[in-house]
PDB file of N, CA and C in Angstrom:
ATOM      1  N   UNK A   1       1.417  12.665  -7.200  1.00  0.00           N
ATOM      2  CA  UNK A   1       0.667  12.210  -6.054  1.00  0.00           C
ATOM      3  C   UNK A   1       0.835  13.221  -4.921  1.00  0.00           C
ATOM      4  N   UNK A   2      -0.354  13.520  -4.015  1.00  0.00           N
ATOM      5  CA  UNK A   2      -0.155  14.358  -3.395  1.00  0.00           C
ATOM      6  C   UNK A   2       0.073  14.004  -2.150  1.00  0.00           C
ATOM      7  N   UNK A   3       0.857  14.640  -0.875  1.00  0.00           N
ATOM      8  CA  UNK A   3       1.539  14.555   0.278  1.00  0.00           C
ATOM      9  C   UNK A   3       0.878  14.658   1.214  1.00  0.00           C
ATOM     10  N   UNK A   4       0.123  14.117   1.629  1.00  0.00           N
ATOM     11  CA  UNK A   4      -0.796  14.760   3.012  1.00  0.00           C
ATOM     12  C   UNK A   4      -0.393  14.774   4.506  1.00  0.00           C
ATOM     13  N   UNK A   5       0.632  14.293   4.097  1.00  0.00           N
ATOM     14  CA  UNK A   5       1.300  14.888   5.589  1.00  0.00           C
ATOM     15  C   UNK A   5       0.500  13.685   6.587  1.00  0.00           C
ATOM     16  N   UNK A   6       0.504  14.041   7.843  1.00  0.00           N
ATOM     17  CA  UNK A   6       0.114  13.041   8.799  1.00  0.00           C
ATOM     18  C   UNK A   6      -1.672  13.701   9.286  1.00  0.00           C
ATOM     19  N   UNK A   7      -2.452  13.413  10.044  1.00  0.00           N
ATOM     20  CA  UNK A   7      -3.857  13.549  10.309  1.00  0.00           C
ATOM     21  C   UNK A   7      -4.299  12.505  11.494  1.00  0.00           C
ATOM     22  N   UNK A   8      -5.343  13.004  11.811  1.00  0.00           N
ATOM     23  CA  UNK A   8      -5.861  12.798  13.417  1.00  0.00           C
ATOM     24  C   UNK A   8      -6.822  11.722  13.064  1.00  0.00           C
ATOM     25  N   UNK A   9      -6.905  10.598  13.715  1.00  0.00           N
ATOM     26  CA  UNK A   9      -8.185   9.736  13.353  1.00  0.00           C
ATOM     27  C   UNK A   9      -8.942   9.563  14.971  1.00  0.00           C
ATOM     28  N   UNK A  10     -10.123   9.966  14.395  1.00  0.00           N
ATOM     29  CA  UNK A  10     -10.846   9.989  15.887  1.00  0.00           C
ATOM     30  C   UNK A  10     -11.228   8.922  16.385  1.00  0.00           C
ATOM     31  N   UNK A  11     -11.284   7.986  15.707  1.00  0.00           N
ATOM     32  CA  UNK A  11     -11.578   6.605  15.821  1.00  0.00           C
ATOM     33  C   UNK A  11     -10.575   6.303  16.956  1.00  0.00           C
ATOM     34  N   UNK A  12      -9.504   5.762  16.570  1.00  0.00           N
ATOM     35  CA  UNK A  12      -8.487   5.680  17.324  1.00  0.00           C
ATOM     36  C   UNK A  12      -7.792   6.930  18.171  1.00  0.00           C
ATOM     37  N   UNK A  13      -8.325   7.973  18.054  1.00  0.00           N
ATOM     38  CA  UNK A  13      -7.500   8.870  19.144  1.00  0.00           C
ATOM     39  C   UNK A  13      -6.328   9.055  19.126  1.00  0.00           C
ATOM     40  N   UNK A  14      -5.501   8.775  17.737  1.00  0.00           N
ATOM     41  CA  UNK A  14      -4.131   8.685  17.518  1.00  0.00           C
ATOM     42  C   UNK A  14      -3.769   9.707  16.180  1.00  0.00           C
ATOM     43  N   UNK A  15      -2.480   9.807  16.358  1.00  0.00           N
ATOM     44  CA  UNK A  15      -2.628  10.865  14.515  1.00  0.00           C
ATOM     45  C   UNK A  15      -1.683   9.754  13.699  1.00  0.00           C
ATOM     46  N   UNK A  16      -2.095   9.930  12.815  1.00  0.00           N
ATOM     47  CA  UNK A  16      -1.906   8.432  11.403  1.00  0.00           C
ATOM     48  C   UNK A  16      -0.592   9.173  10.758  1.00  0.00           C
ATOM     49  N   UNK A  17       0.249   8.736  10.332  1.00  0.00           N
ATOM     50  CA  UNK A  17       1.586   8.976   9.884  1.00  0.00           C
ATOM     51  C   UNK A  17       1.419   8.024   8.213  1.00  0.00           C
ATOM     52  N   UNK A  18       1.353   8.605   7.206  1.00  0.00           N
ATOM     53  CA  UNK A  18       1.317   7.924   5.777  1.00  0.00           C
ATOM     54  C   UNK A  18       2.843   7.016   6.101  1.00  0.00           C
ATOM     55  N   UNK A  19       2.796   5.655   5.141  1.00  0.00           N
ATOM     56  CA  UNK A  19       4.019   5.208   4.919  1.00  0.00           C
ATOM     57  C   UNK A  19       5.069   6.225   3.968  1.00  0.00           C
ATOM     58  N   UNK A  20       6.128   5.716   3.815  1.00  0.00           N
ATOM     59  CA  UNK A  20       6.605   6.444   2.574  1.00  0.00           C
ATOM     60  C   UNK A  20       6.159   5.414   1.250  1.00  0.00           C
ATOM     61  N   UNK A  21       6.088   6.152   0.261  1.00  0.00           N
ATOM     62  CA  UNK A  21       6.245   5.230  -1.087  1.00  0.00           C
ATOM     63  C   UNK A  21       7.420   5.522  -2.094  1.00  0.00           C
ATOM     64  N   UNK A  22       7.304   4.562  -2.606  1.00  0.00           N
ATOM     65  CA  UNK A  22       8.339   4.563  -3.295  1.00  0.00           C
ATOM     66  C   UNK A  22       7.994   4.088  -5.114  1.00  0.00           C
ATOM     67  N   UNK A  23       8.008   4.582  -5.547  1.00  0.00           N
ATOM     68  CA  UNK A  23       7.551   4.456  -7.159  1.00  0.00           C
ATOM     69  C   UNK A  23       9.203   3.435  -7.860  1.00  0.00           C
ATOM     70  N   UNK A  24       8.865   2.540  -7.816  1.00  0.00           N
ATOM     71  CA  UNK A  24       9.939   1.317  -8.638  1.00  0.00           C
ATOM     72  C   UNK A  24       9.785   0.936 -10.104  1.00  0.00           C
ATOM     73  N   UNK A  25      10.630   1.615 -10.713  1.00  0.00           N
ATOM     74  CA  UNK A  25      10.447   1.047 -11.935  1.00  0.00           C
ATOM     75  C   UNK A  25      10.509  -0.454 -12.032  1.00  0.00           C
ATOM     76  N   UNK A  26       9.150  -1.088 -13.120  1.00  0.00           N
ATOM     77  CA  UNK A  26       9.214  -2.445 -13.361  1.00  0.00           C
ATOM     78  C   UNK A  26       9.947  -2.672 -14.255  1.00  0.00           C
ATOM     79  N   UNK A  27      11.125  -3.781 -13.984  1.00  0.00           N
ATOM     80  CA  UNK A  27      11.963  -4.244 -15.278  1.00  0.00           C
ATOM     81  C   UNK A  27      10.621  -4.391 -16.636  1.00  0.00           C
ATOM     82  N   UNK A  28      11.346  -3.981 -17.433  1.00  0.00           N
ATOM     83  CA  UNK A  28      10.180  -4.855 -18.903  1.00  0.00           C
ATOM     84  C   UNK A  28      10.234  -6.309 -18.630  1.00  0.00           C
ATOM     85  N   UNK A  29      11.829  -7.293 -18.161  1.00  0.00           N
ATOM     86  CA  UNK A  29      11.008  -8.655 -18.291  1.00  0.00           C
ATOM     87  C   UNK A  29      10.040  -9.128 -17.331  1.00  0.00           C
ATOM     88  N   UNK A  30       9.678  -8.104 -16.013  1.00  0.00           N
ATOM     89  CA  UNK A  30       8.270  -8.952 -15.255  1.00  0.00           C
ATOM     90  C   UNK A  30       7.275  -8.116 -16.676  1.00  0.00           C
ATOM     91  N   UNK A  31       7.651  -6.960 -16.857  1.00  0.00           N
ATOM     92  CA  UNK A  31       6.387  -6.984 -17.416  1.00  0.00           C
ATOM     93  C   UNK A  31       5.853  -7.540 -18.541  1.00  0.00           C
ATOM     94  N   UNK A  32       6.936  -8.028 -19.202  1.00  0.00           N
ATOM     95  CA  UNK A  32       6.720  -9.275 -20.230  1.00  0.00           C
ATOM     96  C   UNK A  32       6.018 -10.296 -19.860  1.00  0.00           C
ATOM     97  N   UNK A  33       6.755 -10.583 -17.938  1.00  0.00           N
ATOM     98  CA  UNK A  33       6.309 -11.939 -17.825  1.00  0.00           C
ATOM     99  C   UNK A  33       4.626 -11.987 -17.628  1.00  0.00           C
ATOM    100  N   UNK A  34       4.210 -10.468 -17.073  1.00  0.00           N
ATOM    101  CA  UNK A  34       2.799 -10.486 -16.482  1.00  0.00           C
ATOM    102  C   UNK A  34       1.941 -10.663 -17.836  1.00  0.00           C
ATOM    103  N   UNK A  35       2.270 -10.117 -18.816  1.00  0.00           N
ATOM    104  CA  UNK A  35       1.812 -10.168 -20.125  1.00  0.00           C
ATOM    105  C   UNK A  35       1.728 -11.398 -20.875  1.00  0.00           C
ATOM    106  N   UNK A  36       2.824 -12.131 -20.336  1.00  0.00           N
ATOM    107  CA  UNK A  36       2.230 -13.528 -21.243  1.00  0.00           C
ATOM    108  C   UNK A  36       1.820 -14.440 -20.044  1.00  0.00           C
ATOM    109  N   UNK A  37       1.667 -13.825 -18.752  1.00  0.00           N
ATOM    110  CA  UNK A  37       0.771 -14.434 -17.814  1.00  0.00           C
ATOM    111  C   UNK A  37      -0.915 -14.603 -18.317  1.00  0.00           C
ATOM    112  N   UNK A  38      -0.938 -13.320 -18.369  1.00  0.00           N
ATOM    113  CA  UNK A  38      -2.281 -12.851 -18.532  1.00  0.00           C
ATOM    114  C   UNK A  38      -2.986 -13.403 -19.823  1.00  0.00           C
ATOM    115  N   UNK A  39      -2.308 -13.644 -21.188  1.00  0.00           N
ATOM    116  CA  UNK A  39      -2.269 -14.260 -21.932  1.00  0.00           C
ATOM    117  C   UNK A  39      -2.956 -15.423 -22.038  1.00  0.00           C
ATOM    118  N   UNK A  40      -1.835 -16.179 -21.112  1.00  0.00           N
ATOM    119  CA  UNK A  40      -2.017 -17.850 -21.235  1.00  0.00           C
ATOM    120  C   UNK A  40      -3.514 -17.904 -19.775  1.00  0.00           C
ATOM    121  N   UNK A  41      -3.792 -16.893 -19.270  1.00  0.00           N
ATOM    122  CA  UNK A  41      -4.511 -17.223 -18.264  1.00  0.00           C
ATOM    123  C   UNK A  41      -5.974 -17.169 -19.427  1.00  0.00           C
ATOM    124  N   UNK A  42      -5.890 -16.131 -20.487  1.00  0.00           N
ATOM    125  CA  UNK A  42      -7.238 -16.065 -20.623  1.00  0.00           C
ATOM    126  C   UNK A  42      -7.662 -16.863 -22.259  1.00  0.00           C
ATOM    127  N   UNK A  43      -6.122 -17.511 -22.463  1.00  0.00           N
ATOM    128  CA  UNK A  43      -6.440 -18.993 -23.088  1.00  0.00           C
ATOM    129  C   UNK A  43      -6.699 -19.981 -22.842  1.00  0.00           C
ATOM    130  N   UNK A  44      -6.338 -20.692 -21.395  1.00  0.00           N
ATOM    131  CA  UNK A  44      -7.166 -21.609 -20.400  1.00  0.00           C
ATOM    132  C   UNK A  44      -8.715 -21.088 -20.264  1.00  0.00           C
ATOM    133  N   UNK A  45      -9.047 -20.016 -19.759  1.00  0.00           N
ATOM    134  CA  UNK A  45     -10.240 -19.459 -19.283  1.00  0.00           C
ATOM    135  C   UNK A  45     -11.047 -19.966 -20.790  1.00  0.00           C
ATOM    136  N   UNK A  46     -10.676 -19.825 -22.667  1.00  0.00           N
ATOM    137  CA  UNK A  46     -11.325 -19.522 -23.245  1.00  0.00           C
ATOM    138  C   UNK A  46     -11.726 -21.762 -23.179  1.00  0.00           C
ATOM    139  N   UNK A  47     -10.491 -22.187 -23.059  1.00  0.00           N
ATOM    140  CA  UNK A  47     -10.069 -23.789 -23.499  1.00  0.00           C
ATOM    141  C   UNK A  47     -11.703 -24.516 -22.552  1.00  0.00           C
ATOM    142  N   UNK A  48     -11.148 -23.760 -21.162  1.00  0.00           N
ATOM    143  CA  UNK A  48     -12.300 -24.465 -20.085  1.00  0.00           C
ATOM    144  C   UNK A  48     -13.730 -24.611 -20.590  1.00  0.00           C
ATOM    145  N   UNK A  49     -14.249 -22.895 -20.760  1.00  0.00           N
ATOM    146  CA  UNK A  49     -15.565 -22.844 -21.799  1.00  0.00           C
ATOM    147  C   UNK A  49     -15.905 -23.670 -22.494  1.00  0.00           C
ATOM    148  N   UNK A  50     -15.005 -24.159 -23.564  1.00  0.00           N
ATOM    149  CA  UNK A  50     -15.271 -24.670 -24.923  1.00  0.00           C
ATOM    150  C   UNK A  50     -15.552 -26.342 -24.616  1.00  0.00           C
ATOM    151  N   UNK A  51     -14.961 -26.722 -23.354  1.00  0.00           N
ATOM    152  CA  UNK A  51     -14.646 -27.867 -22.842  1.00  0.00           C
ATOM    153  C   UNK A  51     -16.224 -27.830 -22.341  1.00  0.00           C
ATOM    154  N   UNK A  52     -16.448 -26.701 -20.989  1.00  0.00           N
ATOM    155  CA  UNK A  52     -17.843 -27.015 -20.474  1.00  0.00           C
ATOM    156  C   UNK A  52     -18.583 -26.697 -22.046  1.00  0.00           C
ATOM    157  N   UNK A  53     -18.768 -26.190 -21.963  1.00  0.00           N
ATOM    158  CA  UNK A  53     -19.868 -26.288 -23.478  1.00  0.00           C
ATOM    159  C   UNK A  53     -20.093 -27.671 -24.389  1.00  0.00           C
ATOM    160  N   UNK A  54     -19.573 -27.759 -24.785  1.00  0.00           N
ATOM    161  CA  UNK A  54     -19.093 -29.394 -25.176  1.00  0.00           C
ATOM    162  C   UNK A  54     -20.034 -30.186 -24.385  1.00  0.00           C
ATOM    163  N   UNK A  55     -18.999 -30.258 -23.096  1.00  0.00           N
ATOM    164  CA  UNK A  55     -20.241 -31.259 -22.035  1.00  0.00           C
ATOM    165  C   UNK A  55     -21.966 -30.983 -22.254  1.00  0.00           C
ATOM    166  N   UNK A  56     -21.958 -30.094 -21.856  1.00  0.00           N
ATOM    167  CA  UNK A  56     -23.167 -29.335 -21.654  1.00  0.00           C
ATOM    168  C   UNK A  56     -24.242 -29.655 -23.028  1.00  0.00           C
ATOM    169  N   UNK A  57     -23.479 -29.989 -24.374  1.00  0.00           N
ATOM    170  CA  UNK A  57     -24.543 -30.272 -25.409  1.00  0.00           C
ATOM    171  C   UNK A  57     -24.513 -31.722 -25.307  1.00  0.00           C
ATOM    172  N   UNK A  58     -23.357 -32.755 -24.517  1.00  0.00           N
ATOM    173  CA  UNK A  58     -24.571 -34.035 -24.460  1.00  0.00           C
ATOM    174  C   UNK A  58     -25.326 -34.504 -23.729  1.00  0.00           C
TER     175      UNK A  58
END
């Protein structure tokens, strides 16, 4: 990622200072957890469908 240092915004008449960042490694278990988030989110999403559909043919 590249550094750009700080810059002038004319808008505001001020010069803009970037935050710092910081690159954090994610433990594997959030990323487990986001994974069987995402999962179970788009097995509800498929359950809901099947549910409206259902309705929808009587």
């Amino acid at each position: 990622m590249a550094n750009l240092g700080k810059w002038y915004d004319p808008i505001s008449e001020r010069w803009i200072v970037p935050r710092e960042t910081h690159l954090e490694a994610t433990p594997s278990h959030e990323s487990e957890n986001h994974v069987l988030e995402l999962q179970r989110t788009i097995e509800v999403q498929r359950i809901w469908r099947a549910l409206v559909d259902s309705c929808a043919r009587d």
